[in-house]
Protein backbone atom coordinates (compact mmCIF):
# COMPACT_ATOMS: atom_id res chain seq x y z
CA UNK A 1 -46.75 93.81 88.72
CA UNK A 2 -43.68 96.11 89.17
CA UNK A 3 -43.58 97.65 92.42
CA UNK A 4 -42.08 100.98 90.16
CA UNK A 5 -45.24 101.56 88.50
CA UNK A 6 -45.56 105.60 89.62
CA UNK A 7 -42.92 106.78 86.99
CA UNK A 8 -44.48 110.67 87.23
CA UNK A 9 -42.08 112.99 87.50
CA UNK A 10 -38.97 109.97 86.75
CA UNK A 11 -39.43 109.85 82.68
CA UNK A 12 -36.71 111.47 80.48
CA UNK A 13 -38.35 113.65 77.31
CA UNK A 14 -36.52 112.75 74.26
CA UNK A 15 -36.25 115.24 71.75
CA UNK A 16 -36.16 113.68 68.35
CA UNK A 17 -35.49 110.58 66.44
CA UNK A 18 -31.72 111.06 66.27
CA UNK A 19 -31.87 110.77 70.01
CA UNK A 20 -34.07 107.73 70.38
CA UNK A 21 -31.94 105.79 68.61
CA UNK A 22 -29.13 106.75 70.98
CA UNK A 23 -31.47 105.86 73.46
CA UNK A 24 -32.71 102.78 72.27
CA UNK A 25 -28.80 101.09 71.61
CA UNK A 26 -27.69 102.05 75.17
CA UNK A 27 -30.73 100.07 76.28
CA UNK A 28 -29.84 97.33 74.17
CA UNK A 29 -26.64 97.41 75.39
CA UNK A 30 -28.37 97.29 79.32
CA UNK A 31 -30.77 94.34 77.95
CA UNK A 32 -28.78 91.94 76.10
CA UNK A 33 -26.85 90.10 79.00
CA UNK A 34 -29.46 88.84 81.04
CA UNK A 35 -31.46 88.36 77.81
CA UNK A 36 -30.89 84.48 77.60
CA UNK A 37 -31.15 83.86 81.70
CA UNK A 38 -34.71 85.45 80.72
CA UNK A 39 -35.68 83.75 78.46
CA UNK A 40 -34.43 80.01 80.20
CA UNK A 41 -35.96 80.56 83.25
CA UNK A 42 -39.47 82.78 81.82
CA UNK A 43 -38.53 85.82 84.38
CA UNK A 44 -40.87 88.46 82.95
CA UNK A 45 -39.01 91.89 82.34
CA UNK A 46 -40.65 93.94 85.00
CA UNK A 47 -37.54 95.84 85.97
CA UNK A 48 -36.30 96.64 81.86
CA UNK A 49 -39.70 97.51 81.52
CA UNK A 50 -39.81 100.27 83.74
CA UNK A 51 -35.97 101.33 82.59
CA UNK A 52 -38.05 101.22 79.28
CA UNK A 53 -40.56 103.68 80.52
CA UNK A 54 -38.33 105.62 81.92
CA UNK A 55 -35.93 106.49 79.20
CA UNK A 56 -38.62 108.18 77.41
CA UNK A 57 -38.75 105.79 74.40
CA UNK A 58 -41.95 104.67 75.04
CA UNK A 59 -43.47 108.43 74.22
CA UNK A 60 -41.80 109.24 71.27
CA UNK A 61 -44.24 108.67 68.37
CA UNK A 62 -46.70 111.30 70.85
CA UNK A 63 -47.10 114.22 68.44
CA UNK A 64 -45.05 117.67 68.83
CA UNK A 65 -48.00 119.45 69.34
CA UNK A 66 -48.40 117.42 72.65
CA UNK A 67 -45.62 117.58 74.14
CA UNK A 68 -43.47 114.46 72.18
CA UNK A 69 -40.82 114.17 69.93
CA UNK A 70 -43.44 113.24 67.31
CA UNK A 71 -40.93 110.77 65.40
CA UNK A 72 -41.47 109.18 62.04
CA UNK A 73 -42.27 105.72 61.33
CA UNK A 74 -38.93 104.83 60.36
CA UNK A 75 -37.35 105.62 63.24
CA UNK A 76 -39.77 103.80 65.34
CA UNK A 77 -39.03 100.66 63.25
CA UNK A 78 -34.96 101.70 63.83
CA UNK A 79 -35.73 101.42 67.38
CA UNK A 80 -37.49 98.52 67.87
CA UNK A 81 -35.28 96.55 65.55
CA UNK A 82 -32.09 97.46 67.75
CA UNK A 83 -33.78 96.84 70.69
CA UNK A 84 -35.58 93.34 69.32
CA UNK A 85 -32.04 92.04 68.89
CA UNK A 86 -31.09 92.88 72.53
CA UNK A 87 -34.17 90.67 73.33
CA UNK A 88 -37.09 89.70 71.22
CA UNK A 89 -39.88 89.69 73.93
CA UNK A 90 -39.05 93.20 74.87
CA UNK A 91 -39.07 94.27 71.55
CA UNK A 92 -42.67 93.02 71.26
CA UNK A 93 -43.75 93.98 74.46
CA UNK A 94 -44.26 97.81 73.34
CA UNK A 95 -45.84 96.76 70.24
CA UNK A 96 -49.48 97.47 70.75
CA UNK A 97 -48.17 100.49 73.24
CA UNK A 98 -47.06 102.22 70.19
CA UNK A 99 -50.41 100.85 68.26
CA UNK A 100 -52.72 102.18 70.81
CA UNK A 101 -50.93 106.05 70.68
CA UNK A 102 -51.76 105.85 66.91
CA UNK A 103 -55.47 105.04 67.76
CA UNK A 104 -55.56 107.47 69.92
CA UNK A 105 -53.69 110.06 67.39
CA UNK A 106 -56.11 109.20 64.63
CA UNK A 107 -59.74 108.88 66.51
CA UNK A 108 -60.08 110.56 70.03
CA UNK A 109 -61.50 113.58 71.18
CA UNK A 110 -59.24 116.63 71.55
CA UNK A 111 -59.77 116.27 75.63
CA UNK A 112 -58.93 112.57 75.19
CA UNK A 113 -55.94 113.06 73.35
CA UNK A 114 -54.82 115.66 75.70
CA UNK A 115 -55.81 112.82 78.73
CA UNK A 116 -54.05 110.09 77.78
CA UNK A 117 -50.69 111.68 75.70
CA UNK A 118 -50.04 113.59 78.91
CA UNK A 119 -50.37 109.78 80.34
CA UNK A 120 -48.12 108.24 78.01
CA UNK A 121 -45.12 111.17 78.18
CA UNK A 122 -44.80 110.10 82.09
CA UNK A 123 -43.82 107.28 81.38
CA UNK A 124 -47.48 105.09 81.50
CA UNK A 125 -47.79 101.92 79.30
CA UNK A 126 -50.85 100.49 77.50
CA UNK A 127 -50.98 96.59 76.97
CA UNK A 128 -53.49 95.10 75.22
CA UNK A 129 -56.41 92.81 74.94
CA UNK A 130 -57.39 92.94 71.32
CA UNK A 131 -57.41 88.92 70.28
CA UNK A 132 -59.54 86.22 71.38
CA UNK A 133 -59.07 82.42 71.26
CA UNK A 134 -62.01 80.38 70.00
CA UNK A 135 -63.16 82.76 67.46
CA UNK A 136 -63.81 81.96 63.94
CA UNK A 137 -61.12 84.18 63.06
CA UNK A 138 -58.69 86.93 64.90
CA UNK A 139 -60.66 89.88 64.01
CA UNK A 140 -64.41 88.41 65.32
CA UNK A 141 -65.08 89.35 68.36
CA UNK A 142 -66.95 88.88 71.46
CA UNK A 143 -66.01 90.80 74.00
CA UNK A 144 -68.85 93.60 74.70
CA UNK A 145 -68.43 97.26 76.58
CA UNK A 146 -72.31 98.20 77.34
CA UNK A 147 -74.40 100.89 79.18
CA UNK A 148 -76.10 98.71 82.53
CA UNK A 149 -79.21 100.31 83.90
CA UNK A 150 -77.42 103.23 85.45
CA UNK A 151 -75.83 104.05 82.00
CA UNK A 152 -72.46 102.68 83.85
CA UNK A 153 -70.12 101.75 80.74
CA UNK A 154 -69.41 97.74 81.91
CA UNK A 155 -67.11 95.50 79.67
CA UNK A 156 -67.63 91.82 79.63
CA UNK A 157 -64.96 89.16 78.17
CA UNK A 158 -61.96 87.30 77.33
CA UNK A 159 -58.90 87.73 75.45
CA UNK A 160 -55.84 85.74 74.80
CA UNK A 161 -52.03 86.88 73.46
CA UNK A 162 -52.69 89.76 76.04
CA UNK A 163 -48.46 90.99 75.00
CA UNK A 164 -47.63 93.40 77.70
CA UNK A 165 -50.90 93.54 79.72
CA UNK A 166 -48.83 91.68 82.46
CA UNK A 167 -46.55 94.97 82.75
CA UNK A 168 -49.17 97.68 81.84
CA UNK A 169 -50.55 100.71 83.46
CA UNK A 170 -53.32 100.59 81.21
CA UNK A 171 -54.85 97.84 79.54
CA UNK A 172 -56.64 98.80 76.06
CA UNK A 173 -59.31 95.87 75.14
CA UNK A 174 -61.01 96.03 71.83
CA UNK A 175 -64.71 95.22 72.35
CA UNK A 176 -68.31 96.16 70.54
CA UNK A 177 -69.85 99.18 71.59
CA UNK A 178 -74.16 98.72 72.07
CA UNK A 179 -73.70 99.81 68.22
CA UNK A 180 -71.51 96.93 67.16
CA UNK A 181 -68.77 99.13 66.32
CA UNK A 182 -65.14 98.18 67.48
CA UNK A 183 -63.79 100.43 69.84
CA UNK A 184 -60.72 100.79 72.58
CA UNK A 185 -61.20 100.33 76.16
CA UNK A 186 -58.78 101.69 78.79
CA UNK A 187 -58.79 100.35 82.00
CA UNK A 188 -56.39 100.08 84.89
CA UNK A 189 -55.21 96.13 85.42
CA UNK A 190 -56.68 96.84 89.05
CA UNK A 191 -59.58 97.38 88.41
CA UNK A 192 -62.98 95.81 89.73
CA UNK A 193 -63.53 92.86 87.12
CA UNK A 194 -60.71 92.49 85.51
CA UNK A 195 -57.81 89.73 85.86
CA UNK A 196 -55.04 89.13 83.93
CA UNK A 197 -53.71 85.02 83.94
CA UNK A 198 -49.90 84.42 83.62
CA UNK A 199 -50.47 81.67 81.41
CA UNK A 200 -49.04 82.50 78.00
CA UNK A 201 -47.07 78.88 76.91
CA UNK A 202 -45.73 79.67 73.92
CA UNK A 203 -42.00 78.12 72.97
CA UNK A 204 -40.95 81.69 72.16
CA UNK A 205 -41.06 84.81 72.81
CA UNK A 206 -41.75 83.56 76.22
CA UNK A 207 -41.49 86.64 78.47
CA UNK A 208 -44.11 89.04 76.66
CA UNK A 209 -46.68 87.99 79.07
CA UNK A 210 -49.26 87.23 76.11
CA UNK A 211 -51.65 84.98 78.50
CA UNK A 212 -55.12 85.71 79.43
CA UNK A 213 -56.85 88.84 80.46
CA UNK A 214 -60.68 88.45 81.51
CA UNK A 215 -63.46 90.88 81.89
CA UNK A 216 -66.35 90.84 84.16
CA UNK A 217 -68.52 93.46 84.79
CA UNK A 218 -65.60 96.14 84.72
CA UNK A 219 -66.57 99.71 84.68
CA UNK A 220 -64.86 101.38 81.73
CA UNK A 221 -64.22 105.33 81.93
CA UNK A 222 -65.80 107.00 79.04
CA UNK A 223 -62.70 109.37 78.78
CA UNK A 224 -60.99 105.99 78.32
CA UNK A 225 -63.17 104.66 75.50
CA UNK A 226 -61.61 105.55 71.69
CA UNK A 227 -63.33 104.76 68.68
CA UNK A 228 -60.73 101.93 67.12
CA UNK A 229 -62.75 101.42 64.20
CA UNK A 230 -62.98 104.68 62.71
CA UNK A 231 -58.96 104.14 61.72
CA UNK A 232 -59.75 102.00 58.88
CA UNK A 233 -63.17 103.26 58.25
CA UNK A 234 -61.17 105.55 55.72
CA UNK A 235 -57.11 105.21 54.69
CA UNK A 236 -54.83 105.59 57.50
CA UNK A 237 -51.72 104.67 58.52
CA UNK A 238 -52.72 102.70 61.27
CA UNK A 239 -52.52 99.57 60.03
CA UNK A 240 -49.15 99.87 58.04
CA UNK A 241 -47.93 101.68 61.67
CA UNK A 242 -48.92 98.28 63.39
CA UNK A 243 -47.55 95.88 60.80
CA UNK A 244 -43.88 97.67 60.51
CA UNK A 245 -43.40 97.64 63.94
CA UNK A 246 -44.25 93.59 64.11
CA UNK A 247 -41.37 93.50 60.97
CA UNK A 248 -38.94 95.16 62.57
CA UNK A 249 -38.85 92.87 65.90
CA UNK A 250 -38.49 89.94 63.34
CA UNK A 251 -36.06 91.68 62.05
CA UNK A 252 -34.14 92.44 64.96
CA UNK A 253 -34.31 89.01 65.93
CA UNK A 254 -32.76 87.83 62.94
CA UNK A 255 -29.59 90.40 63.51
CA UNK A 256 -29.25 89.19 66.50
CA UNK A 257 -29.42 85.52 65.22
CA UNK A 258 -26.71 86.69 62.63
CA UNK A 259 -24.10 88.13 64.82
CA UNK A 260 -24.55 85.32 67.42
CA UNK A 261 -23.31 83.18 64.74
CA UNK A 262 -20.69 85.28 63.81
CA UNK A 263 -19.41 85.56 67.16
CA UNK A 264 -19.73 81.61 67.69
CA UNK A 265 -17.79 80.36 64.66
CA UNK A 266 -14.66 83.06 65.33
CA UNK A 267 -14.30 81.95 68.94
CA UNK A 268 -15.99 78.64 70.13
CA UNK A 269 -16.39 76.75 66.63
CA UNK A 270 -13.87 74.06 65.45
CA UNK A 271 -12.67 73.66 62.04
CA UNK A 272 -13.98 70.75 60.73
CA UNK A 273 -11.38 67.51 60.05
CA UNK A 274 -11.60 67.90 56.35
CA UNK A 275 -10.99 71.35 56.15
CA UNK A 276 -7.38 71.64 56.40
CA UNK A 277 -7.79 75.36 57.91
CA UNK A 278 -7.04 75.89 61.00
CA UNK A 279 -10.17 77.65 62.61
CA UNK A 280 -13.32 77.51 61.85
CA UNK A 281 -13.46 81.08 60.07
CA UNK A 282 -11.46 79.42 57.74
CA UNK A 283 -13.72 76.94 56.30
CA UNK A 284 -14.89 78.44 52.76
CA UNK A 285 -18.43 76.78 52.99
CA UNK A 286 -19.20 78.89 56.45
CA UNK A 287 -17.32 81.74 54.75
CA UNK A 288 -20.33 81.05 51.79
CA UNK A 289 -22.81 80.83 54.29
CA UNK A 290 -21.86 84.19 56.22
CA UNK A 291 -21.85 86.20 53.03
CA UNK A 292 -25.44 84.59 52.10
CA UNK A 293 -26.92 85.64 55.44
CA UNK A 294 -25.15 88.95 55.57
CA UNK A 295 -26.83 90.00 52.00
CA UNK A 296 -30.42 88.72 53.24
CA UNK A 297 -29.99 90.46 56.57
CA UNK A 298 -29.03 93.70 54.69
CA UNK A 299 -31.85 93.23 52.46
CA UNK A 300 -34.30 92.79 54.83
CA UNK A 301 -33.30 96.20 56.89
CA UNK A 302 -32.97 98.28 53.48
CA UNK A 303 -36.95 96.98 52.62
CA UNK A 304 -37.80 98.06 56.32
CA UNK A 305 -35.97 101.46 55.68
CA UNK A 306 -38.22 101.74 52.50
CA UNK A 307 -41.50 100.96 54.24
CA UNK A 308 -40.97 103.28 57.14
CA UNK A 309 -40.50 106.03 54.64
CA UNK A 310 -43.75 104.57 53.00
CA UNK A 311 -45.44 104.58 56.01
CA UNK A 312 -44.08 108.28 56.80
CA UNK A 313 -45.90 109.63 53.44
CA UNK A 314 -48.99 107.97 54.68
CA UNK A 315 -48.93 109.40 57.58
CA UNK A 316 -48.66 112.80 56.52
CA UNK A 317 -51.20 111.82 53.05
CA UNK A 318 -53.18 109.62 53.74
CA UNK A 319 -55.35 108.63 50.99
CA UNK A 320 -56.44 104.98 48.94
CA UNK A 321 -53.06 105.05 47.08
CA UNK A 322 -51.10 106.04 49.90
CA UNK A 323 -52.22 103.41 52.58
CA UNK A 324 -51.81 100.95 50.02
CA UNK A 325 -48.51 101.99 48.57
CA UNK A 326 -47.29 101.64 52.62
CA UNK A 327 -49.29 98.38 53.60
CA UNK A 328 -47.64 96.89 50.69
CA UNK A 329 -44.29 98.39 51.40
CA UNK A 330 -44.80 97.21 54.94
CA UNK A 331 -45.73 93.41 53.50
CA UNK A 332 -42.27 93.53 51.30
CA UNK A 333 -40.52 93.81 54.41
CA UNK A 334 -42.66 91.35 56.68
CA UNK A 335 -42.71 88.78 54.33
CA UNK A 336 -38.68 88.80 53.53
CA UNK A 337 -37.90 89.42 56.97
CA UNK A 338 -39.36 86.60 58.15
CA UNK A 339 -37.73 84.49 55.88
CA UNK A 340 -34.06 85.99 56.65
CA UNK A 341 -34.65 85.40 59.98
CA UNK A 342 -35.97 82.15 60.19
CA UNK A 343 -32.83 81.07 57.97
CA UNK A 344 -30.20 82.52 60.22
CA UNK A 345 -31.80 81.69 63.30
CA UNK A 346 -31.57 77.92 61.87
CA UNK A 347 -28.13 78.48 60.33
CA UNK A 348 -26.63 79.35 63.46
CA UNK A 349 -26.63 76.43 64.62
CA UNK A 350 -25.34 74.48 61.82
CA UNK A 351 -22.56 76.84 61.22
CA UNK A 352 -21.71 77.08 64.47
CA UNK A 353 -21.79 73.22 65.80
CA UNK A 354 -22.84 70.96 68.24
CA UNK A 355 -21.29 73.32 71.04
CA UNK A 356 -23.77 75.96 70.42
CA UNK A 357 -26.69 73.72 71.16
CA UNK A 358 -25.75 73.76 74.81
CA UNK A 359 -28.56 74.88 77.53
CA UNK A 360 -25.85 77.11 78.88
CA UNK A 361 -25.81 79.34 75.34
CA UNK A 362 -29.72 78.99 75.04
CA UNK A 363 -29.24 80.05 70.91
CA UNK A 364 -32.26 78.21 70.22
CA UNK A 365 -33.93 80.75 71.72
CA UNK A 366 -33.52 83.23 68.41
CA UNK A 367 -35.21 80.62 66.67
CA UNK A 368 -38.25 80.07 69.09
CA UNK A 369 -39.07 83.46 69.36
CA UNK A 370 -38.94 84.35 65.73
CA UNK A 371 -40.86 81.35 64.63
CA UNK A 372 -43.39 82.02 67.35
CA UNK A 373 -43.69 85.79 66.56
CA UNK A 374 -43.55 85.58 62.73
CA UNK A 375 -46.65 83.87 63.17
CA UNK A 376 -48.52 86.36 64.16
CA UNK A 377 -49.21 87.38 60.23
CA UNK A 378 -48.73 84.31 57.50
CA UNK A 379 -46.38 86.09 55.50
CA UNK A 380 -47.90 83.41 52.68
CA UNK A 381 -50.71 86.35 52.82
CA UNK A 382 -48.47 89.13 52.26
CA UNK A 383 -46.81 87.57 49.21
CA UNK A 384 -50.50 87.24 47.86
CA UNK A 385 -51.16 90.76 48.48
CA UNK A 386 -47.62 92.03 47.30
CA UNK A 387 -48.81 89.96 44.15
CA UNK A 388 -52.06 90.71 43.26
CA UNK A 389 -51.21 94.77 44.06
CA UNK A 390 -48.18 94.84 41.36
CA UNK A 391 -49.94 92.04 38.56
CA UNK A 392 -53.69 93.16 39.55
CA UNK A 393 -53.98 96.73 40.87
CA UNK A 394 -56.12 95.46 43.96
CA UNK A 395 -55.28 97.35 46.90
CA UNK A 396 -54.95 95.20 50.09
CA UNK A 397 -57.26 95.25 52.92
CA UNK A 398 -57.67 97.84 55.44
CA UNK A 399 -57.63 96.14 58.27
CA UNK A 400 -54.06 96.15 59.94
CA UNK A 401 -52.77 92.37 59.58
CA UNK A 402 -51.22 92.54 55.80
């Protein structure tokens, strides 16, 4: 844990989008250098972390009324795209940070909201613990927050791909209430019970701390326990919200992946013998290749454009047709995304030769960590959704993974 975890009184208040983005690319510029030497040797981002915190970008999606710059979807996405491609485990860390506010936006109490917004704008971080290894499928469940015989609130079990948990104030577990409803716990990561294992293995995406957090026992606030389930009870935008964000650090990743090989083939690639040009820029098939990956890059960030502004009408309408019109949006731009950067995270390295398979560059690591996170939804799912919504009518699911 980061010895600068009391940011009260440190964090910056940004005022509205056209700031964050500012924000967000002079942080990118701050987090791309060392971005590699992270990955390589798994040092967890402790330190950018808290430079993340403190910036103020971590409290912009808090609403006006409380005190935030209340920014739109779109701008959110902007954000974690430019600062995905600076490097990709950062730009998921935040992920469930920003899901979490939206919980808390769409189902708390007025004092809670109050609570834990306040929280957030000085500079406080939420990880979570929302999926569990060994169920039958991500969304089962069998982690349990329960009255004991004092009518203590206790939470008992164990989660896995706990992203950001390792470098969080607060860690949010989703558990069953004595009801069987799903709600949010909040609970500090030193608190009696709980313990969070460094043990997330994964090829990518390697320094979001997603290992295992366990709960025994621990005594859960009430003031810290939202009702998660009540967000897709009815249409919000809480799931469209959660998917975008996951798009745009695929997305990100794939820029990155793009201008790495851009950079690689104008000043360490060699032409090849039968080219007859005389640097590798030259060669017409790479040319080919460049344009091809430039035009699905530029795609992909003109359908997350789109779906932010989706998600943006949802947020301010939300009804059946709304919700869907954005989780489908949101799909378009997952699905293609992941494609465009899985492509030039593998075309880099053919276009830009042997050379850039070299520990020393550590490229390959834009292709672990989109591979790895693109995972996290089949985009074969979202291309049945997209599908049956346009040729069918049916409406997706409501429940936050399409």
């Amino acid at each position: 844990m980061s010895a600068a975890f009391d940011l009260r009184g440190q964090t910056a208040r940004i005022r509205d989008g056209a700031e964050a983005i500012a924000v967000a690319h002079r942080l990118a510029a701050a987090f791309a250098p060392g971005a590699a030497e992270r990955d390589r040797d798994r040092r967890l981002p402790h330190a950018e972390m808290d430079r993340y915190s403190e910036s103020g970008l971590l409290a912009i999606t808090v609403p006006k009324a409380y005190g935030g710059a209340g920014v739109s979807a779109a701008t959110l996405a902007t954000v974690t795209a430019i600062i995905a491609a600076a490097d990709g485990s950062i730009g998921q860390i935040p992920q469930n940070h920003f899901f979490v506010i939206e919980a808390i936006r769409l189902t708390a109490t007025e004092v809670q909201k109050r609570h834990w917004f306040e929280r957030v704008l000085q500079g406080e971080r939420f990880g979570n613990a929302l999926s569990e290894a060994g169920t039958k499928t991500a969304h089962d469940y069998a982690t349990f927050l329960k009255p004991d015989a004092q009518d203590l609130l206790r939470l008992n079990g164990r989660k896995f791909y706990s992203t950001g948990a390792l470098f969080a104030h607060w860690v949010a577990a989703v558990a069953k209430d004595r009801n069987d409803r799903l709600v949010f716990a909040f609970l500090k990561p030193d608190t009696a019970g709980v313990t969070l294992i460094d043990d997330w293995s994964g090829f990518g995406q390697r320094t979001t701390g997603s290992g295992t957090t366990i709960f025994e026992n621990a005594i859960v606030d009430p003031l810290g326990v939202i009702p998660y389930q009540n967000a897709f009870d009815h249409p919000t935008s809480m799931g469209p919200l959660a998917q975008i964000i996951h798009a745009a650090v695929d997305i990100g990743i794939g820029r990155a992946a793009l201008a790495e090989t851009i950079d690689f083939v104008q000043h360490r690639s060699r032409p090849w013998i039968d080219s007859g040009k005389e640097t590798a820029a030259e060669d017409p098939y790479t040319i080919a290749q460049i344009g091809d990956l430039t035009i699905r890059q530029n795609a992909a960030e003109a359908l997350l454009a789109r779906a932010g502004r989706y998600v943006d009408a949802a947020a301010e309408t939300p009804t059946e047709e709304t919700v869907a019109e954005a989780s489908v949006a949101v799909a378009e731009a997952k699905a293609f995304g992941t494609e465009a950067a899985l492509t030039a995270a593998n075309k880099l390295h053919e276009l830009a030769g042997t050379r850039s398979t070299l520990a020393a560059h550590n490229l390959d690591r834009h292709w672990r960590n989109v591979r790895v996170h693109t995972l996290h939804d089949p985009a074969r799912w979202k291309y049945a959704a997209i599908g049956n919504y346009y040729l069918n009518g049916i409406k997706p699911p409501r429940h936050g993974a399409i």
